[in-house]
C-alpha atoms as a PDB file:
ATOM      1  CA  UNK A   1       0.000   0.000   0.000  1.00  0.00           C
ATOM      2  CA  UNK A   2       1.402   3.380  -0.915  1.00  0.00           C
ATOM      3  CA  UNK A   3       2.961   5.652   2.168  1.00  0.00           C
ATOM      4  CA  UNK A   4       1.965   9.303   1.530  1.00  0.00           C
ATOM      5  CA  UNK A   5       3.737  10.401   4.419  1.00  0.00           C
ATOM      6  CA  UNK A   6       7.464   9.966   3.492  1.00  0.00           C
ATOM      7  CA  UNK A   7       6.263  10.701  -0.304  1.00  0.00           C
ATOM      8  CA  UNK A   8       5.546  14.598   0.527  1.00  0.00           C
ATOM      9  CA  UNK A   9       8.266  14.454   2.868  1.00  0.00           C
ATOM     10  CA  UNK A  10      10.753  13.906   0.055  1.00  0.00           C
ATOM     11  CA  UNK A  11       8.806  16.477  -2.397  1.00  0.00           C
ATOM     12  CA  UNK A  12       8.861  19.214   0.333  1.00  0.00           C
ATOM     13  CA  UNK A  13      12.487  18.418   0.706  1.00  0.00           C
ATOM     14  CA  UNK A  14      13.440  18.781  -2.667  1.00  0.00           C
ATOM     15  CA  UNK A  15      11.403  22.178  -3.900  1.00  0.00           C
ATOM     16  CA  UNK A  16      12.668  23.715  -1.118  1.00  0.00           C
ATOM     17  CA  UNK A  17      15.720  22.619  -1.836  1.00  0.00           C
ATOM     18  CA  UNK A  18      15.401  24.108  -5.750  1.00  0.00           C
ATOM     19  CA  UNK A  19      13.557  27.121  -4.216  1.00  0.00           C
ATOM     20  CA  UNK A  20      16.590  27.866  -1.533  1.00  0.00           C
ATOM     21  CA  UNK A  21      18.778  27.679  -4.925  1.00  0.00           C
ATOM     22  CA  UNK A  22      17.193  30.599  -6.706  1.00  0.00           C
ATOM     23  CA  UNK A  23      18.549  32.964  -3.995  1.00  0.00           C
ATOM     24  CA  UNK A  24      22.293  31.100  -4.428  1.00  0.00           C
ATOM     25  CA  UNK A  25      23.445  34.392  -6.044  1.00  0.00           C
ATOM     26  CA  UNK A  26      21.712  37.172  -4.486  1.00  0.00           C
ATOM     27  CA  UNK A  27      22.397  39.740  -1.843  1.00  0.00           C
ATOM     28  CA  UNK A  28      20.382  38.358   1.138  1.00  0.00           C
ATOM     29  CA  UNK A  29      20.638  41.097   3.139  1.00  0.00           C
ATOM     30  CA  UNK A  30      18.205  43.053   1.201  1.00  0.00           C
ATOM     31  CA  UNK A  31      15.012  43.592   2.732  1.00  0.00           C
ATOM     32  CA  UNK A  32      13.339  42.250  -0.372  1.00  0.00           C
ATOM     33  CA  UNK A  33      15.178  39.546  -0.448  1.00  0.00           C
ATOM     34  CA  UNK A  34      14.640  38.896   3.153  1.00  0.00           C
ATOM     35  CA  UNK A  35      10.777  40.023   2.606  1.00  0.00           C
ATOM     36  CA  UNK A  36      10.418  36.808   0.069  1.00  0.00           C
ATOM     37  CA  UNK A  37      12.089  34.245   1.279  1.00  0.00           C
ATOM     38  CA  UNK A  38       9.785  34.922   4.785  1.00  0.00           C
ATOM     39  CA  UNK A  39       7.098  34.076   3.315  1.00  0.00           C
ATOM     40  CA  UNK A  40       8.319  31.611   0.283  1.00  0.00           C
ATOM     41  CA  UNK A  41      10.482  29.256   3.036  1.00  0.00           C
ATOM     42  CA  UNK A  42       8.038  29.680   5.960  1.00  0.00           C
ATOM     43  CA  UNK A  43       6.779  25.999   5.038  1.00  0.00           C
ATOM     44  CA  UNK A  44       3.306  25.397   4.227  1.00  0.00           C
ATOM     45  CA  UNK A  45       1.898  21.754   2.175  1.00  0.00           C
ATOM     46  CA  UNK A  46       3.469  22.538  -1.279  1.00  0.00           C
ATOM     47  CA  UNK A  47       0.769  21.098  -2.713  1.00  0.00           C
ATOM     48  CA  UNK A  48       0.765  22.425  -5.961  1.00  0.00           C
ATOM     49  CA  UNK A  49       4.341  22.013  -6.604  1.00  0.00           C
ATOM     50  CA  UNK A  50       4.042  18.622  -5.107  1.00  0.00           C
ATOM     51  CA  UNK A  51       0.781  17.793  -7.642  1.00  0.00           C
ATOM     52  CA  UNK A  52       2.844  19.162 -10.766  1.00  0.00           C
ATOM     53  CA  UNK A  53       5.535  16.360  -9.740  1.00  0.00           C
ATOM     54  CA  UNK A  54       3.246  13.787  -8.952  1.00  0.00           C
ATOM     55  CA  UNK A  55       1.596  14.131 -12.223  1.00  0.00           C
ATOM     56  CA  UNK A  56       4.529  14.454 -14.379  1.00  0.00           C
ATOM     57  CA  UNK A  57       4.963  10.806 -12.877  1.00  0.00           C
ATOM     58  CA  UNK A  58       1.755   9.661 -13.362  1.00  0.00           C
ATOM     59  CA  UNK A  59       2.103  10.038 -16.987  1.00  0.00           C
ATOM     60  CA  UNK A  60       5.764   8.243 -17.056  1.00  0.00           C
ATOM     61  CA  UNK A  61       7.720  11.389 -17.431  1.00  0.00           C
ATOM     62  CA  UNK A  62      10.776  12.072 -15.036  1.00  0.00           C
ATOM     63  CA  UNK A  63       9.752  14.893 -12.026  1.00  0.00           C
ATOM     64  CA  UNK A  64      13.225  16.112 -11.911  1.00  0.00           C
ATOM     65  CA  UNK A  65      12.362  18.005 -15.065  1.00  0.00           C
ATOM     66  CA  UNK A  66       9.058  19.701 -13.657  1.00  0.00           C
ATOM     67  CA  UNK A  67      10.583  21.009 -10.514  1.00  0.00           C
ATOM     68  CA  UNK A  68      11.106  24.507 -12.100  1.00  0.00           C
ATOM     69  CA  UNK A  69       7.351  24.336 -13.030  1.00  0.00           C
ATOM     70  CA  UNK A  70       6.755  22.990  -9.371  1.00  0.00           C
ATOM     71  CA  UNK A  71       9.412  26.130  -8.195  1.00  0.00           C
ATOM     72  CA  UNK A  72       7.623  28.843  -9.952  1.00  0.00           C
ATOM     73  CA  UNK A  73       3.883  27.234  -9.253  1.00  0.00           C
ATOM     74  CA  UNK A  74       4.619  27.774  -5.131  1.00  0.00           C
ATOM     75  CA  UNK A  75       5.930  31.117  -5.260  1.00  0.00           C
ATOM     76  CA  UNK A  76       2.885  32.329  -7.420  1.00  0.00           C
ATOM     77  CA  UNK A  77       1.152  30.670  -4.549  1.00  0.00           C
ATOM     78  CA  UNK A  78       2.958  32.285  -1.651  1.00  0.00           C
ATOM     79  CA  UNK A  79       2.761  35.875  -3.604  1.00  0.00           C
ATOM     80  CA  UNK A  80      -0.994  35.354  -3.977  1.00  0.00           C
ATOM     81  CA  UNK A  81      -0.955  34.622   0.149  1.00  0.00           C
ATOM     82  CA  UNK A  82       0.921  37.816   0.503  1.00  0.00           C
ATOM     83  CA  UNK A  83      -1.291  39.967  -1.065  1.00  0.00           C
ATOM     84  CA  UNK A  84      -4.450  38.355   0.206  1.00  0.00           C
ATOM     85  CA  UNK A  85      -3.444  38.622   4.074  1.00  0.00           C
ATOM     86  CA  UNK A  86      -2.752  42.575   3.523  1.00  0.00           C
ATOM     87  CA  UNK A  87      -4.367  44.745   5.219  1.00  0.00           C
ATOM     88  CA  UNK A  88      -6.593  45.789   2.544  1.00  0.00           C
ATOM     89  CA  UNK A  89      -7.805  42.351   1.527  1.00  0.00           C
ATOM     90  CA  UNK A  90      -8.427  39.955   4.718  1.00  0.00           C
ATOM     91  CA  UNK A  91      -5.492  41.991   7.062  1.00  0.00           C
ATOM     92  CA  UNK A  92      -4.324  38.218   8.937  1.00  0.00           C
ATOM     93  CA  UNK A  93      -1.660  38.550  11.335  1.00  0.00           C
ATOM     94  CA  UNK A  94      -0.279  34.990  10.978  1.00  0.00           C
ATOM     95  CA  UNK A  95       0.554  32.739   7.816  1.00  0.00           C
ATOM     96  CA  UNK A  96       1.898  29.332   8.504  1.00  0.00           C
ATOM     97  CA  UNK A  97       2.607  29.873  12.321  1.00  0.00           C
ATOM     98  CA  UNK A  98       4.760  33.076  11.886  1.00  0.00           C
ATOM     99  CA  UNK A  99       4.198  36.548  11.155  1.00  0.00           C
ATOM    100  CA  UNK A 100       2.362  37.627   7.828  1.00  0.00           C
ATOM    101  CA  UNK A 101       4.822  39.521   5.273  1.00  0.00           C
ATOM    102  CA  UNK A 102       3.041  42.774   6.439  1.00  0.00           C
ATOM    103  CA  UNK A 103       3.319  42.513   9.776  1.00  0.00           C
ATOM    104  CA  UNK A 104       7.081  41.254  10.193  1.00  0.00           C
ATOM    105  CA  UNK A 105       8.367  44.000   7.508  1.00  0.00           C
ATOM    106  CA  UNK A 106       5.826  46.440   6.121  1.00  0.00           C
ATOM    107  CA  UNK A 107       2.592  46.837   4.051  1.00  0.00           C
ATOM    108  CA  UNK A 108       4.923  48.266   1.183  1.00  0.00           C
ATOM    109  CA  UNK A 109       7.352  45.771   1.652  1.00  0.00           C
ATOM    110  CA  UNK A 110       4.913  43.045   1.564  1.00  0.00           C
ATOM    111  CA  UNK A 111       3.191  44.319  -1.819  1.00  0.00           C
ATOM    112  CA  UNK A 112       7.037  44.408  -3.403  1.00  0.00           C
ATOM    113  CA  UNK A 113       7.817  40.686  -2.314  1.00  0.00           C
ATOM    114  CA  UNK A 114       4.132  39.362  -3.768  1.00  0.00           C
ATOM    115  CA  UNK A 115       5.145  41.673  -6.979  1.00  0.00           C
ATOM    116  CA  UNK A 116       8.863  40.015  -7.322  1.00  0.00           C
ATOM    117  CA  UNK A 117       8.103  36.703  -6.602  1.00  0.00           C
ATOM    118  CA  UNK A 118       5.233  36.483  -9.135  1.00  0.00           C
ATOM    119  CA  UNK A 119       7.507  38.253 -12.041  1.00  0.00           C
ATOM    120  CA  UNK A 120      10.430  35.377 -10.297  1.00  0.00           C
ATOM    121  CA  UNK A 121       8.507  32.511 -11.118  1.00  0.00           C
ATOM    122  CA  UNK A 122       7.662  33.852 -14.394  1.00  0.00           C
ATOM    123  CA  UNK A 123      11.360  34.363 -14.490  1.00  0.00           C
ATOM    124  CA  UNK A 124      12.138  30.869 -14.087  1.00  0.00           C
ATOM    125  CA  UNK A 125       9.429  29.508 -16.740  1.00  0.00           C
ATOM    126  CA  UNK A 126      11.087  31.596 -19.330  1.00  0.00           C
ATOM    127  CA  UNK A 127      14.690  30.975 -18.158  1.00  0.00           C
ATOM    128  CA  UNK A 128      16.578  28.705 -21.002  1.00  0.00           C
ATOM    129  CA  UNK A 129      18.593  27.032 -18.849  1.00  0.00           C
ATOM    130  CA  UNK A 130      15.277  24.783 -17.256  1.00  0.00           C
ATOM    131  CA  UNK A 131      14.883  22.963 -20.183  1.00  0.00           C
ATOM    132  CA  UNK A 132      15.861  21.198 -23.430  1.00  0.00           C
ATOM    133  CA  UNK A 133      15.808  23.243 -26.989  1.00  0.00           C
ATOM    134  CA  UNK A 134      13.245  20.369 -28.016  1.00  0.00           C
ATOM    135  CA  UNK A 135      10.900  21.147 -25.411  1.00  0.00           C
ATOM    136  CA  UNK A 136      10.641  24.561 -26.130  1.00  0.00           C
ATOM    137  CA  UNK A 137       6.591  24.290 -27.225  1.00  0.00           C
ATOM    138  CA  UNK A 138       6.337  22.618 -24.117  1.00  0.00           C
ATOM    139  CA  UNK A 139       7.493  25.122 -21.927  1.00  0.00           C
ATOM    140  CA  UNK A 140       5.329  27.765 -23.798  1.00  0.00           C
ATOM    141  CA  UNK A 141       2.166  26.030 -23.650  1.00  0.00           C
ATOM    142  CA  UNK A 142       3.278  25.846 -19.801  1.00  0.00           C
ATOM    143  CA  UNK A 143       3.843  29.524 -19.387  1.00  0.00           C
ATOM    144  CA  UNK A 144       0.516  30.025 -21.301  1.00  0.00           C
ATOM    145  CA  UNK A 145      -1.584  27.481 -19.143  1.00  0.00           C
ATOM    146  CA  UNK A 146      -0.236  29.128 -15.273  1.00  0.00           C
ATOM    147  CA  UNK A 147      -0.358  32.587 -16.610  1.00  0.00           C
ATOM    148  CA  UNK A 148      -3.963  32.030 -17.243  1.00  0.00           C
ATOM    149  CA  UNK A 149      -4.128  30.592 -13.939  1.00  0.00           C
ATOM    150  CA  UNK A 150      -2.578  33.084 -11.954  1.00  0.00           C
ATOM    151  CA  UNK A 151      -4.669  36.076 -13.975  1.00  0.00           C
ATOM    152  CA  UNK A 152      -7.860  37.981 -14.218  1.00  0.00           C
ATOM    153  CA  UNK A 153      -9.449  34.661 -15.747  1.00  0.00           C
ATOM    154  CA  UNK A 154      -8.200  32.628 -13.063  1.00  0.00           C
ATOM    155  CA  UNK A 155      -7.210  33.386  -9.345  1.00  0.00           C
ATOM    156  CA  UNK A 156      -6.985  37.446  -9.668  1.00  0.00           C
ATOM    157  CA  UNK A 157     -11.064  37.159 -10.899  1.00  0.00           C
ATOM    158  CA  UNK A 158     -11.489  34.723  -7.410  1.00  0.00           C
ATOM    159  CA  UNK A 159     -10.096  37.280  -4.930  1.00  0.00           C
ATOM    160  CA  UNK A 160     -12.817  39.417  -6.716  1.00  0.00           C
ATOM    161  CA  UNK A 161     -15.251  37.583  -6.555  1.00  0.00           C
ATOM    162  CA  UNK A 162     -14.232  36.416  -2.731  1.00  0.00           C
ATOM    163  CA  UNK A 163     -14.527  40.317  -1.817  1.00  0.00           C
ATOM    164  CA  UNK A 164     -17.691  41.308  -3.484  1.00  0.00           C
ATOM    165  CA  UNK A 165     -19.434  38.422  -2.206  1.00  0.00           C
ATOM    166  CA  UNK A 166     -18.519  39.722   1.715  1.00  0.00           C
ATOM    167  CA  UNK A 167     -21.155  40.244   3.733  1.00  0.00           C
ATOM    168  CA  UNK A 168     -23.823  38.885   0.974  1.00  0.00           C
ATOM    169  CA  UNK A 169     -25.326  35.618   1.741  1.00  0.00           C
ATOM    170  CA  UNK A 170     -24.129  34.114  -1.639  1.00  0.00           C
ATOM    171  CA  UNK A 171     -25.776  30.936  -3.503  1.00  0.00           C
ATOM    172  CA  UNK A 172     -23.815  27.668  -3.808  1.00  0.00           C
ATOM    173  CA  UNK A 173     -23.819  28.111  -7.723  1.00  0.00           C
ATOM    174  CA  UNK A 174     -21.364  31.490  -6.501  1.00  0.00           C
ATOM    175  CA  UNK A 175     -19.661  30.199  -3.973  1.00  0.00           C
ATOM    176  CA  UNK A 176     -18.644  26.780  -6.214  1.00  0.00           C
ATOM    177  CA  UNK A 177     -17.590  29.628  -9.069  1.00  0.00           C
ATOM    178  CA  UNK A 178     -15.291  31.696  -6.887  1.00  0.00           C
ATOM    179  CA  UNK A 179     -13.193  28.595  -5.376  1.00  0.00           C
ATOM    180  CA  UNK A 180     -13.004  27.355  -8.843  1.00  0.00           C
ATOM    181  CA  UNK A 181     -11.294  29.980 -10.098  1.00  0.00           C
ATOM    182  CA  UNK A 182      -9.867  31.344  -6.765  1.00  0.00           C
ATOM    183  CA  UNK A 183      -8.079  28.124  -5.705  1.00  0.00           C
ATOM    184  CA  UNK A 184      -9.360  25.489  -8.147  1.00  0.00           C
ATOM    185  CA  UNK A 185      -7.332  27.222 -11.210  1.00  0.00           C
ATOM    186  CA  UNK A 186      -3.814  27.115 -10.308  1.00  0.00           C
ATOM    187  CA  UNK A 187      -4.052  23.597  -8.998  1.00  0.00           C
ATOM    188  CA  UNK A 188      -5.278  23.010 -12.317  1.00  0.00           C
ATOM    189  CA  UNK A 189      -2.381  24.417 -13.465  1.00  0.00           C
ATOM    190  CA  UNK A 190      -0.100  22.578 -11.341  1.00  0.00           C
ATOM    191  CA  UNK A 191      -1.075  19.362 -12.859  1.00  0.00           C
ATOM    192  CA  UNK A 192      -1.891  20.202 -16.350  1.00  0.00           C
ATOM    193  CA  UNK A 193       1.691  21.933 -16.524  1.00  0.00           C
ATOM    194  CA  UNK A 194       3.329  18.770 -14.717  1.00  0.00           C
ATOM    195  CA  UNK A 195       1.465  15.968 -17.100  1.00  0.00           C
ATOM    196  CA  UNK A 196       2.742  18.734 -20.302  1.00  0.00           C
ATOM    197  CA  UNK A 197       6.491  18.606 -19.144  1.00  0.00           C
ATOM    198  CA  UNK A 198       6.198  14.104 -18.457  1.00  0.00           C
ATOM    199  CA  UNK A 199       4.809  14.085 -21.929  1.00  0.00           C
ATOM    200  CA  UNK A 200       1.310  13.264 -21.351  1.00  0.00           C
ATOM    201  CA  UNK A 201      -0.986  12.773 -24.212  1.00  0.00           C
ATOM    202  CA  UNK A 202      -4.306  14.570 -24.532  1.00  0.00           C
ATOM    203  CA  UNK A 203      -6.727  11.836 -22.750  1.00  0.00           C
ATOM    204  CA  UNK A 204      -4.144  11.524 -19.977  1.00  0.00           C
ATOM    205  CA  UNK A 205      -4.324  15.802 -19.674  1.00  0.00           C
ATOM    206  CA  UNK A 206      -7.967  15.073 -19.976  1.00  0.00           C
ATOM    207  CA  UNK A 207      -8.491  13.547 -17.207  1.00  0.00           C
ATOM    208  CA  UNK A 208      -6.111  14.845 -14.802  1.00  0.00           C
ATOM    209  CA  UNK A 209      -8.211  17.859 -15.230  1.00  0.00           C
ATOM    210  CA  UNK A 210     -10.916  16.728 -14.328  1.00  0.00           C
ATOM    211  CA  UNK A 211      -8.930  14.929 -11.076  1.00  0.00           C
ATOM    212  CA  UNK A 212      -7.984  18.597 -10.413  1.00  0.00           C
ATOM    213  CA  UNK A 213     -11.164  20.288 -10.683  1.00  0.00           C
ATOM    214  CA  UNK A 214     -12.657  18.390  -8.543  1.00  0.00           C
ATOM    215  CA  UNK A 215      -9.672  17.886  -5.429  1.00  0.00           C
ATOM    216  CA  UNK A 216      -9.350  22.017  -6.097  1.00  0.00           C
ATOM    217  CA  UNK A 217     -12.963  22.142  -4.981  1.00  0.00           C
ATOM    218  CA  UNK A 218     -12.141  19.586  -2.081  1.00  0.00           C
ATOM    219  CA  UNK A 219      -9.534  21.214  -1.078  1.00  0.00           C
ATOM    220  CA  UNK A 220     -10.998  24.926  -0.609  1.00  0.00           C
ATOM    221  CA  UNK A 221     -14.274  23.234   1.236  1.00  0.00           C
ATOM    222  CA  UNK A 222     -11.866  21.336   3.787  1.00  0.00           C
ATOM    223  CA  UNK A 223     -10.375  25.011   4.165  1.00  0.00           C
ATOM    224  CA  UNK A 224     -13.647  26.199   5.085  1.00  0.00           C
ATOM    225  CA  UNK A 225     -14.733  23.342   7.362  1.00  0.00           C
ATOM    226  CA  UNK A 226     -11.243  23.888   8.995  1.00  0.00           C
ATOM    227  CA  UNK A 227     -11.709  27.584   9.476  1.00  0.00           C
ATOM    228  CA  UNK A 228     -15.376  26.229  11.861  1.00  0.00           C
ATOM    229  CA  UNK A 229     -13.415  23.362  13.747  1.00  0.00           C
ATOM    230  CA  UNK A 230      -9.671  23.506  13.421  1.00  0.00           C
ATOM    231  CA  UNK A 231      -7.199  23.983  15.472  1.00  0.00           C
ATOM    232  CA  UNK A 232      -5.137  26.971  15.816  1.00  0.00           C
ATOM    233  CA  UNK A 233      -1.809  25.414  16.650  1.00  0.00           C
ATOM    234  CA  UNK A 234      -2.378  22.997  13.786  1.00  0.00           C
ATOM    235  CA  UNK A 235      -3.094  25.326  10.799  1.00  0.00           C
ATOM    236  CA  UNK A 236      -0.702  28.074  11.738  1.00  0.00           C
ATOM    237  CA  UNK A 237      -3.472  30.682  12.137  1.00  0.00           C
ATOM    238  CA  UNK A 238      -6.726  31.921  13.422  1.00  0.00           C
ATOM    239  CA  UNK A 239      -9.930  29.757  12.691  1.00  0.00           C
ATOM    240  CA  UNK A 240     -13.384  31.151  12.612  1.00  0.00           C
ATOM    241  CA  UNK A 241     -12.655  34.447  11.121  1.00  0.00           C
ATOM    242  CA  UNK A 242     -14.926  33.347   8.087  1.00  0.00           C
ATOM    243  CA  UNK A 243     -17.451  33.752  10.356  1.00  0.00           C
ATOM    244  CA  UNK A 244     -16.174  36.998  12.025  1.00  0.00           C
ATOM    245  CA  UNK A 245     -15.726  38.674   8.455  1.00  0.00           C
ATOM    246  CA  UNK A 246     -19.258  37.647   7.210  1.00  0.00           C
ATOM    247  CA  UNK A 247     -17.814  35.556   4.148  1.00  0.00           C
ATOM    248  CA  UNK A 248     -19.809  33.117   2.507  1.00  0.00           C
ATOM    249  CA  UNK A 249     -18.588  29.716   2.811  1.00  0.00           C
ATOM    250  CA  UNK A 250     -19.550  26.302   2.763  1.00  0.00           C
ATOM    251  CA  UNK A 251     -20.438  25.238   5.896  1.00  0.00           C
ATOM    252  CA  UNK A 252     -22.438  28.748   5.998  1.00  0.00           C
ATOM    253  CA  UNK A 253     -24.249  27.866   2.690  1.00  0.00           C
ATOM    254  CA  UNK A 254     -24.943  24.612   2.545  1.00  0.00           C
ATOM    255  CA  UNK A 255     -24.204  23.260   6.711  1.00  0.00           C
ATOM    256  CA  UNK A 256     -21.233  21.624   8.134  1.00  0.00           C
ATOM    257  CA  UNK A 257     -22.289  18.498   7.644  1.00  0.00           C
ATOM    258  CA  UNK A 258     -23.258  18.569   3.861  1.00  0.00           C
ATOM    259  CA  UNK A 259     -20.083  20.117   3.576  1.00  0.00           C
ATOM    260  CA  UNK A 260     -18.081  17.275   4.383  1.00  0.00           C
ATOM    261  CA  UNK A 261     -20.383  15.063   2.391  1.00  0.00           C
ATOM    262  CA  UNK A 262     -20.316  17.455  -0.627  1.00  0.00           C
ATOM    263  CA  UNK A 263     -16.084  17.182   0.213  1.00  0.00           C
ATOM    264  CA  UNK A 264     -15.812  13.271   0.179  1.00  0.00           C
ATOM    265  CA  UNK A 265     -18.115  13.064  -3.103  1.00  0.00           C
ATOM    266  CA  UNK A 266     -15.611  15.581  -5.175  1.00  0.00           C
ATOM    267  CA  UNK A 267     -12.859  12.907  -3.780  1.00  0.00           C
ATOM    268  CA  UNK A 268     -14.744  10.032  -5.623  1.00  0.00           C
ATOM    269  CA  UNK A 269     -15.265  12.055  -8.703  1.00  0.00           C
ATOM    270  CA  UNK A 270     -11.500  12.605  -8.787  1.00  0.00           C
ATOM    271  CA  UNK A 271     -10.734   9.064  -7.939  1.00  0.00           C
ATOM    272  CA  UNK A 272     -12.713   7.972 -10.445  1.00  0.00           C
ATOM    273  CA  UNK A 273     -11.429  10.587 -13.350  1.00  0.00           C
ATOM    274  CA  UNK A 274      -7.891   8.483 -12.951  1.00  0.00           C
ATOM    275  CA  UNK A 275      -8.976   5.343 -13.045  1.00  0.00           C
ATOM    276  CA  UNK A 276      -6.905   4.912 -16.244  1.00  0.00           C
ATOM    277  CA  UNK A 277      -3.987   5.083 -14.985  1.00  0.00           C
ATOM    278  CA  UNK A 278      -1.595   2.341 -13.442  1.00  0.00           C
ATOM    279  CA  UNK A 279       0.290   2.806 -10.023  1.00  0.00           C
ATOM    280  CA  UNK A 280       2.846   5.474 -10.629  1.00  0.00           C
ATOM    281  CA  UNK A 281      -0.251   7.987 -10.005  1.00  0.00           C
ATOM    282  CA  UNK A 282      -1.329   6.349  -6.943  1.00  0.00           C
ATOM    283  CA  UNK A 283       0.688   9.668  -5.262  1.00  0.00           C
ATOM    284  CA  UNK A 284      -2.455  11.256  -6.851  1.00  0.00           C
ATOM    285  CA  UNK A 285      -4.863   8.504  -4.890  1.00  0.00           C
ATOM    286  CA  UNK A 286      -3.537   9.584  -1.774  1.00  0.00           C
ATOM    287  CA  UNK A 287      -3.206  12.860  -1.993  1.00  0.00           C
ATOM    288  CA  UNK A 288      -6.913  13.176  -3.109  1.00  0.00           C
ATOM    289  CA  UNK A 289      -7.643  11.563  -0.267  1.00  0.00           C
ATOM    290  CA  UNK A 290      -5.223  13.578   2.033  1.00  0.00           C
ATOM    291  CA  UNK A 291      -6.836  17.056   0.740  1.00  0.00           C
ATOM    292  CA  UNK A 292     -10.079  16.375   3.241  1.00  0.00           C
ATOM    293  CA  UNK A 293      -8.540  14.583   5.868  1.00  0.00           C
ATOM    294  CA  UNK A 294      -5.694  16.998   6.833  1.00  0.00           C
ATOM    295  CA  UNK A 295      -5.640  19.230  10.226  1.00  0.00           C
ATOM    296  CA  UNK A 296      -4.120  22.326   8.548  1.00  0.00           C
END
């Protein structure tokens, strides 16, 4: 039976490994400096970087070639966390267990880092070095999948959406649109980019798009059911501030307990859009079925 545990263990180890290797040859005195790597090394799952690996496996390529991808995919992550802990947006004090970019340097500060480490991992997509003249289309189609992602089609329209719908009592048909494209879309990303680089055919894309859609859905419920009954020591952070803030989320919609039923069905539905393929995406399996049964 496949071990998750020691699986993510070595993942985590080795993009933050790559990731401590981008600032090799910088000046890490800066405060900039200093200001990204606070909130880029501060830990946290690594789940997308860790899905773009695991599904450049799953469709028999070699993950050694997608950790760039899996690089660049967590630090358009962590910039998105910047900005959306700022005071303007949801103004949290604490981001996995330590002091949010705006509160241990400045509000300025923390817009710069989210700025540099987006146009970084951009950096590193487009960077010649990361990959092989004959996998140049590759690459592009890469850039072109995460920058949709990470834009005003993908997770730049959810933050929108997540703010105008504060304070409104929202319908599920909303609330299932905004996590789509709020948290859904760059784990899309993650895995559509890592089957691209492992030279995955179209069914094989196919359907690990429609395993992401659905564990990107899973993934932001659990987050909501967490925010009602987690715990605070766990997760790094406050819970319940959902509820403080007047956001719309699933266990407010639709109850707590439909919530975790409406979680373990989107599991199935991602279980079942993989079904084609053989044990080197059993990773995938577990990690569907780790998205609703983690504490933090």
């Amino acid at each position: 039976m496949f071990d998750l545990k020691p699986y993510i263990a070595e993942k985590n180890r080795l993009v933050n490994q790559y990731l401590e290797s981008i600032f090799e040859d910088v000046d890490g005195s800066l405060q900039i400096v200093m200001a990204m790597k606070h909130s880029l090394m501060a830990g946290g799952k690594r789940l997308r970087p860790i899905l773009c690996l695991a599904s450049a496996e799953a469709v028999g390529g070699d993950s050694a070639d997608a950790l760039p991808v899996a690089g660049a995919l967590e630090m358009i992550h962590t910039y998105s966390l910047i900005h959306d802990d700022l005071p303007a947006m949801d103004d949290d004090e604490l981001r996995r267990g330590i002091p949010t970019c705006h509160v241990a340097f400045d509000e300025a500060t923390a817009i710069l880092a989210g700025d540099a480490l987006l146009t970084l991992a951009f950096q590193i997509l487009s960077s010649a070095q990361n990959f092989k003249p004959s996998h140049s289309s590759k690459w592009l189609e890469i850039i072109h999948v995460i920058s949709i992602a990470a834009g005003f089609r993908g997770m730049i329209q959810g933050q929108m959406l997540d703010i105008s719908l504060e304070g409104h009592r929202c319908s599920r048909f909303e609330l299932e649109s905004m996590h789509r494209l709020k948290t859904g879309a760059l784990i899309e990303a993650s895995l559509c980019s890592g089957a691209v680089i492992g030279g995955g055919n179209s069914e094989q894309i196919e359907a690990l798009e429609q395993y992401a859609k659905n564990i990107g859905l899973a993934f932001q419920v659990a987050d909501d059911i967490l925010n009602v009954e987690g715990d605070p020591e766990l997760m790094g952070k406050a819970v319940g501030t959902d509820q403080l803030r007047d956001k719309s989320t699933y266990p407010s919609v639709v109850g707590l307990e439909e919530s975790k039923k409406f979680a373990k069905d989107l599991v199935s539905k991602a279980l079942h859009a993989i079904k084609l393929f053989d044990n080197r995406s059993d990773p995938l399996r577990a990690i569907a079925t780790y998205v609703i049964e983690r504490k933090h």
